[in-house]
N, C-alpha and C. Protein backbone atom coordinates (compact mmCIF):
# COMPACT_ATOMS: atom_id res chain seq x y z
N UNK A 1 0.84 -1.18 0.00
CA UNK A 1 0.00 0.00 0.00
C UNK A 1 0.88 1.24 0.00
N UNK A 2 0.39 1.84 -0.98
CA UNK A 2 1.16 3.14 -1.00
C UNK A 2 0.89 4.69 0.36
N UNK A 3 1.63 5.25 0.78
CA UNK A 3 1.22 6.16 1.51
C UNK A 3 1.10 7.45 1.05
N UNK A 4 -0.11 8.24 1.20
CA UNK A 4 0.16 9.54 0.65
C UNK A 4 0.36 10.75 0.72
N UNK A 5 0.75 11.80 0.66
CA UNK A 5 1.04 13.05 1.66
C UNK A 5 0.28 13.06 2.64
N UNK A 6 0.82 13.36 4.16
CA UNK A 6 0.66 13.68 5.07
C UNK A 6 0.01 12.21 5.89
N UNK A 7 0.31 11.40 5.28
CA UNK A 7 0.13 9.96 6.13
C UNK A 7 0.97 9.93 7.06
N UNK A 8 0.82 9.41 8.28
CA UNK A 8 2.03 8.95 9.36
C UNK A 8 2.87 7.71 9.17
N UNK A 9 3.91 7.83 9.67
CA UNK A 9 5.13 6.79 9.62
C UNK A 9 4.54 6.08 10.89
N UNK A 10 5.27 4.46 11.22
CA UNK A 10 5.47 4.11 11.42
C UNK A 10 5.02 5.26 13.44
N UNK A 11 6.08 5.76 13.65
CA UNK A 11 6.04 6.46 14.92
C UNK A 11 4.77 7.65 15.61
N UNK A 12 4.13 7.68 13.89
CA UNK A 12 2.91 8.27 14.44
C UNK A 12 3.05 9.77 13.81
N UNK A 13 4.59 10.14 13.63
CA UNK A 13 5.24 11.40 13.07
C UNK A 13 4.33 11.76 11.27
N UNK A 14 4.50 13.02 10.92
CA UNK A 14 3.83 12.90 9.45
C UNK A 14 5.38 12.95 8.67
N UNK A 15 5.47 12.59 7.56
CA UNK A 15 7.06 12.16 7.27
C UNK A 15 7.14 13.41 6.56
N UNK A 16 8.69 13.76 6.91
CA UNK A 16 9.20 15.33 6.66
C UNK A 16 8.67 16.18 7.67
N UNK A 17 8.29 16.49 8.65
CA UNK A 17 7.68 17.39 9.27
C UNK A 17 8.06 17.08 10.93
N UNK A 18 8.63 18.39 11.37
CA UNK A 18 9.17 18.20 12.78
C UNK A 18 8.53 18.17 14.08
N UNK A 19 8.70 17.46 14.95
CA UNK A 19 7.88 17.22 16.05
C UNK A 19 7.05 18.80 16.52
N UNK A 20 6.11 19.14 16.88
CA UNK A 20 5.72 20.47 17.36
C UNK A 20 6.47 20.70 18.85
N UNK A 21 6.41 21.95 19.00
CA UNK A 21 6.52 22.13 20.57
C UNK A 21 6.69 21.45 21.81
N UNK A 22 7.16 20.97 22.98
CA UNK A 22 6.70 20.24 23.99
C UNK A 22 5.23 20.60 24.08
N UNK A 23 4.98 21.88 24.28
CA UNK A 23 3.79 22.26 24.98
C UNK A 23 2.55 21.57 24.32
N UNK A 24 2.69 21.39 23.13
CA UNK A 24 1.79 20.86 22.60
C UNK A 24 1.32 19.76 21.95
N UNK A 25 2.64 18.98 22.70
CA UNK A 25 2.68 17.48 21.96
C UNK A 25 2.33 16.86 23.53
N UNK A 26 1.88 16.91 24.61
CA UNK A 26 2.15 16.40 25.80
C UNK A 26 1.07 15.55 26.04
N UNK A 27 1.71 14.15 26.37
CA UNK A 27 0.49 13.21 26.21
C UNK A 27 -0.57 13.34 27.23
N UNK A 28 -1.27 12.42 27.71
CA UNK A 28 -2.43 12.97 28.73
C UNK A 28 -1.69 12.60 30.01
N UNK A 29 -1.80 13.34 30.96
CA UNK A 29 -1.62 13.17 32.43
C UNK A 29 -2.22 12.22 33.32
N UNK A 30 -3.41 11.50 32.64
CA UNK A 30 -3.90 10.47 33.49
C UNK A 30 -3.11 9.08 33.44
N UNK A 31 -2.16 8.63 32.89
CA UNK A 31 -1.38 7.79 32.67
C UNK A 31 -0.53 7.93 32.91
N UNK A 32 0.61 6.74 32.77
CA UNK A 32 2.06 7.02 32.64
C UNK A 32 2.85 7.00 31.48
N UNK A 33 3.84 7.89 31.85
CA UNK A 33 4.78 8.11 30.16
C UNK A 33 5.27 6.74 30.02
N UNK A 34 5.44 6.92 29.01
CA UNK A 34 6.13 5.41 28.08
C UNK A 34 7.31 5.81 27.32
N UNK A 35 8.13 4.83 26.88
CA UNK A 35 9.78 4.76 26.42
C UNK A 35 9.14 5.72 25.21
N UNK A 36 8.72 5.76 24.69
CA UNK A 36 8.80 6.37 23.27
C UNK A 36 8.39 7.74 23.55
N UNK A 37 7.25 8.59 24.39
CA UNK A 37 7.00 9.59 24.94
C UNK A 37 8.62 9.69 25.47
N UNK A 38 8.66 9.30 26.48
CA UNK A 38 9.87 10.04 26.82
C UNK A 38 10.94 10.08 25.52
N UNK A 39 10.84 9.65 25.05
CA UNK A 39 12.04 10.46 24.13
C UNK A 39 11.79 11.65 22.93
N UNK A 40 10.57 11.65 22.94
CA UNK A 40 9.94 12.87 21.99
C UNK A 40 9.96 13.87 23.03
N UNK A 41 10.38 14.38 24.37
CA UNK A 41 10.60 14.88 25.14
C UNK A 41 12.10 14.90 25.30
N UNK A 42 12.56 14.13 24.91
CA UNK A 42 14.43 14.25 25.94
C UNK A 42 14.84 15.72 25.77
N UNK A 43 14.65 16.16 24.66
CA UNK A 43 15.62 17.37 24.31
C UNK A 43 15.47 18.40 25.88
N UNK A 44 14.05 18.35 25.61
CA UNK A 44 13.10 19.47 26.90
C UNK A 44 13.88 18.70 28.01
N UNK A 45 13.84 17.51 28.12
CA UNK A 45 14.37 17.03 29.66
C UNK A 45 15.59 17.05 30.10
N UNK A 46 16.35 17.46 28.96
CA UNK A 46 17.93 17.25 28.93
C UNK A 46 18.13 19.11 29.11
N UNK A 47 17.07 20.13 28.86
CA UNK A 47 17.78 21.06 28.46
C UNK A 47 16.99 21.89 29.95
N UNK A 48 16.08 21.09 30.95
CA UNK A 48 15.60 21.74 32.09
C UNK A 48 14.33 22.25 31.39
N UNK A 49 14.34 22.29 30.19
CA UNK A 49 12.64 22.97 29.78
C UNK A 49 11.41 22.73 29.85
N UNK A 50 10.96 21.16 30.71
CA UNK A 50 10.03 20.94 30.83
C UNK A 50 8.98 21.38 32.42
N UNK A 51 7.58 21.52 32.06
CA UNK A 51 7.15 21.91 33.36
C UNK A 51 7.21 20.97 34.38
N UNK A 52 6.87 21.68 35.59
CA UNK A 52 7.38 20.24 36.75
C UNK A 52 6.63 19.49 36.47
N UNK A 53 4.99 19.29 36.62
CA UNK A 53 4.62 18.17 36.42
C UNK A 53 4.96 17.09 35.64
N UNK A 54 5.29 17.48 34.17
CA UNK A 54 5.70 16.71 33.28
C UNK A 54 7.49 16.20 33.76
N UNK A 55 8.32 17.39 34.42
CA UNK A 55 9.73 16.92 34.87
C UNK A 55 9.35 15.33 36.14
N UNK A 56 7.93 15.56 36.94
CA UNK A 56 7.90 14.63 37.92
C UNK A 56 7.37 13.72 37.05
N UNK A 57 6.54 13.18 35.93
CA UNK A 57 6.34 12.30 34.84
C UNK A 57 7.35 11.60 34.52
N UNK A 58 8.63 12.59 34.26
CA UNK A 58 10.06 11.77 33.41
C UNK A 58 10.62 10.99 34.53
N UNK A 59 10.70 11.44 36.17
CA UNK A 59 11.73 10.73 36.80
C UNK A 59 10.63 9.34 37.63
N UNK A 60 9.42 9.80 37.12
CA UNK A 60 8.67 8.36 38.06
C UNK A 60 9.29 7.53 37.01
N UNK A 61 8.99 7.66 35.57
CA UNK A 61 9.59 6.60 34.82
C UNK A 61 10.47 6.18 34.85
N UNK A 62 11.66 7.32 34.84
CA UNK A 62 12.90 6.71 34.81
C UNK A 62 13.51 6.11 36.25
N UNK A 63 12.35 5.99 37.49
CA UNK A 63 12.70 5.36 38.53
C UNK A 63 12.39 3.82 38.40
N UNK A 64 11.68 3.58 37.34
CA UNK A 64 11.53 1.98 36.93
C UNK A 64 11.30 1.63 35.76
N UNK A 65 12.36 2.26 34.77
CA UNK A 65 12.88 2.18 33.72
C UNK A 65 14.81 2.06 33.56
N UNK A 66 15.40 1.06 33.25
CA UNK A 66 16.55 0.91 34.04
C UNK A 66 16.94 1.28 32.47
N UNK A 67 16.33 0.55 31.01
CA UNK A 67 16.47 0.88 29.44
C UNK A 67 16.48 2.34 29.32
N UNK A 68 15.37 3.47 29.87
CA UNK A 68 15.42 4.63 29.25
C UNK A 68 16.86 5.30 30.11
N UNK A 69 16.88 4.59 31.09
CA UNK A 69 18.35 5.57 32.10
C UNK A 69 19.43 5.31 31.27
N UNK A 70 19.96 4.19 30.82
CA UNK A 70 20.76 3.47 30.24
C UNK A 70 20.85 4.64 29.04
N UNK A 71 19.80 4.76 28.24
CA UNK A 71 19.80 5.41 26.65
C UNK A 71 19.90 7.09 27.19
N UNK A 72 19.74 7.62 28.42
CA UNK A 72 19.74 8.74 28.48
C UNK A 72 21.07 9.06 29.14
N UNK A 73 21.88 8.31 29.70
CA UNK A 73 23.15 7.81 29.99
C UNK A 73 24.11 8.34 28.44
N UNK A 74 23.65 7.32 27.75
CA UNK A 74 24.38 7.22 26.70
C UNK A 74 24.35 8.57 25.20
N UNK A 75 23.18 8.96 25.76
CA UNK A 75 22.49 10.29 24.75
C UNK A 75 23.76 11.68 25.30
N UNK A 76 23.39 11.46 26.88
CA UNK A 76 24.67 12.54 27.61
C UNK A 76 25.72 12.40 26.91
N UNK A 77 26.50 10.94 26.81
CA UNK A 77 27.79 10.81 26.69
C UNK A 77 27.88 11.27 25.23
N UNK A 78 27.32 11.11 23.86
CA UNK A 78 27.23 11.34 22.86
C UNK A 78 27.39 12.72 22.82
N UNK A 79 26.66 13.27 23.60
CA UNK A 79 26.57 15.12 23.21
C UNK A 79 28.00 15.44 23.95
N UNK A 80 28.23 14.91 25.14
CA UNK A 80 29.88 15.45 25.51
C UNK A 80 30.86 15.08 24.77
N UNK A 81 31.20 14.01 23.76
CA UNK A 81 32.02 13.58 22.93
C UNK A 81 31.71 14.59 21.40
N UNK A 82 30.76 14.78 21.22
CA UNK A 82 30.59 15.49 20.19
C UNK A 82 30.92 17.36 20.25
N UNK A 83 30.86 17.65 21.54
CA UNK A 83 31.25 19.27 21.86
C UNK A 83 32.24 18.79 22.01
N UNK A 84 33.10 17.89 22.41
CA UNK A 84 34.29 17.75 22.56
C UNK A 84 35.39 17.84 21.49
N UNK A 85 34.70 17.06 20.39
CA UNK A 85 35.51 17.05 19.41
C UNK A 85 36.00 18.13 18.68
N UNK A 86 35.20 19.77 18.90
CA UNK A 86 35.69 20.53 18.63
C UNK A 86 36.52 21.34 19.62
N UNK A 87 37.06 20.93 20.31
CA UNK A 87 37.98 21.49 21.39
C UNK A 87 37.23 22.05 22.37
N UNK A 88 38.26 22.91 23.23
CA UNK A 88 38.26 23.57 24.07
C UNK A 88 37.14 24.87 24.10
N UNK A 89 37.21 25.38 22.81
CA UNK A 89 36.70 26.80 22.33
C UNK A 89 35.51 26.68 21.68
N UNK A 90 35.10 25.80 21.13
CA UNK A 90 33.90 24.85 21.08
C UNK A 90 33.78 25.16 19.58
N UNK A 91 34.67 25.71 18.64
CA UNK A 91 34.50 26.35 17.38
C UNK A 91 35.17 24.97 16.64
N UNK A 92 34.53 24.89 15.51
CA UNK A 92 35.39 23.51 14.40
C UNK A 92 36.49 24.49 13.99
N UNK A 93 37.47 23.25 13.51
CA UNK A 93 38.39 24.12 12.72
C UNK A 93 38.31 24.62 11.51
N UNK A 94 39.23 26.09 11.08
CA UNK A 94 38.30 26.60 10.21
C UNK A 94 38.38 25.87 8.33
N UNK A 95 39.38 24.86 8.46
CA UNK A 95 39.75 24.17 7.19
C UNK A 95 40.68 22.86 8.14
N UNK A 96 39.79 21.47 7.04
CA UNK A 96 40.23 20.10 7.70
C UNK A 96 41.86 20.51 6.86
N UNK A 97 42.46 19.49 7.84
CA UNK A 97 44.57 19.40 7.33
C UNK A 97 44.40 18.89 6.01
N UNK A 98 44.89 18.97 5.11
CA UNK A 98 45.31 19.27 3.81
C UNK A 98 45.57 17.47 3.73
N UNK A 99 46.36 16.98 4.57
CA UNK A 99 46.95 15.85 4.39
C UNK A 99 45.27 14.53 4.25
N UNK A 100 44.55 15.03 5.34
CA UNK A 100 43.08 13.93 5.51
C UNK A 100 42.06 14.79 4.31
N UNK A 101 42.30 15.85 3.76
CA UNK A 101 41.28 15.95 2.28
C UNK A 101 41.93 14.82 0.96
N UNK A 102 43.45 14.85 1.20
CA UNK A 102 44.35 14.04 -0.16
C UNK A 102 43.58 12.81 0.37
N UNK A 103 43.60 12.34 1.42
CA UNK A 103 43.39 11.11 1.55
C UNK A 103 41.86 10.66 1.63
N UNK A 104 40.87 11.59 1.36
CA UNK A 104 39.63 11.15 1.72
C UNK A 104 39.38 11.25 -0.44
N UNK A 105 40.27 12.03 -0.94
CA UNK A 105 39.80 12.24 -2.48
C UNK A 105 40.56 10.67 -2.85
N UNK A 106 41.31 10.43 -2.75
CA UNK A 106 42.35 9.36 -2.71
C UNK A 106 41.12 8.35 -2.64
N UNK A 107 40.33 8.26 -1.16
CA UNK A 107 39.82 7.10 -1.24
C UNK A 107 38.76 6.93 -2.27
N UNK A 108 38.43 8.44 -2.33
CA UNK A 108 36.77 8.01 -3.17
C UNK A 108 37.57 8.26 -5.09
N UNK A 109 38.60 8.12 -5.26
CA UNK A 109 39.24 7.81 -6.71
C UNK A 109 38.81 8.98 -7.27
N UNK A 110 39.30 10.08 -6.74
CA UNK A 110 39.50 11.47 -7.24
C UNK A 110 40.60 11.83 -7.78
């Protein structure tokens, strides 16, 4: 079956089109969040932006969720290795070494 503009994927998402707001994606409060909610949230949870209620939502879960701690563990470590890689000053450099462009044209038979 074919899908056609503005059908949902798989995650519920419409394909090409970016999640809305926290504020307005927030599932219902009479339940509990689930692995996949919480991560259409991490950014907000990682960056302090969510309201408390919803901040006391993320840590009941993640008090008996040992998988989402684990992946939010590992989401941290990703973003510190990745600011890392541009140093100290947090700026890329402003042109890669001359020597790893020969060798990246080299590989692709330039």
């Amino acid at each position: 079956m074919r899908r056609g503009d503005g059908d949902r994927d798989r995650d519920g998402d419409r394909d090409g089109v970016s999640p809305a707001p926290a504020a307005s994606r927030q599932p219902p409060a009479s339940r509990d969040l689930t692995c996949r909610e919480l991560l259409e949230f991490l950014s907000d949870y990682l960056d302090g932006a969510l309201p408390p209620e919803r901040q006391a939502e993320f840590e009941r879960h993640l008090a008996v969720c040992p998988a989402c701690v684990s992946y939010i563990q590992s989401y941290r470590e990703t973003i510190r290795l990745a600011k890392g890689a541009y140093g100290a000053d947090g700026d890329a450099p402003a042109r890669a070494p001359e020597e790893l462009i020969r060798a990246i044209l080299a590989a692709r038979g330039k």
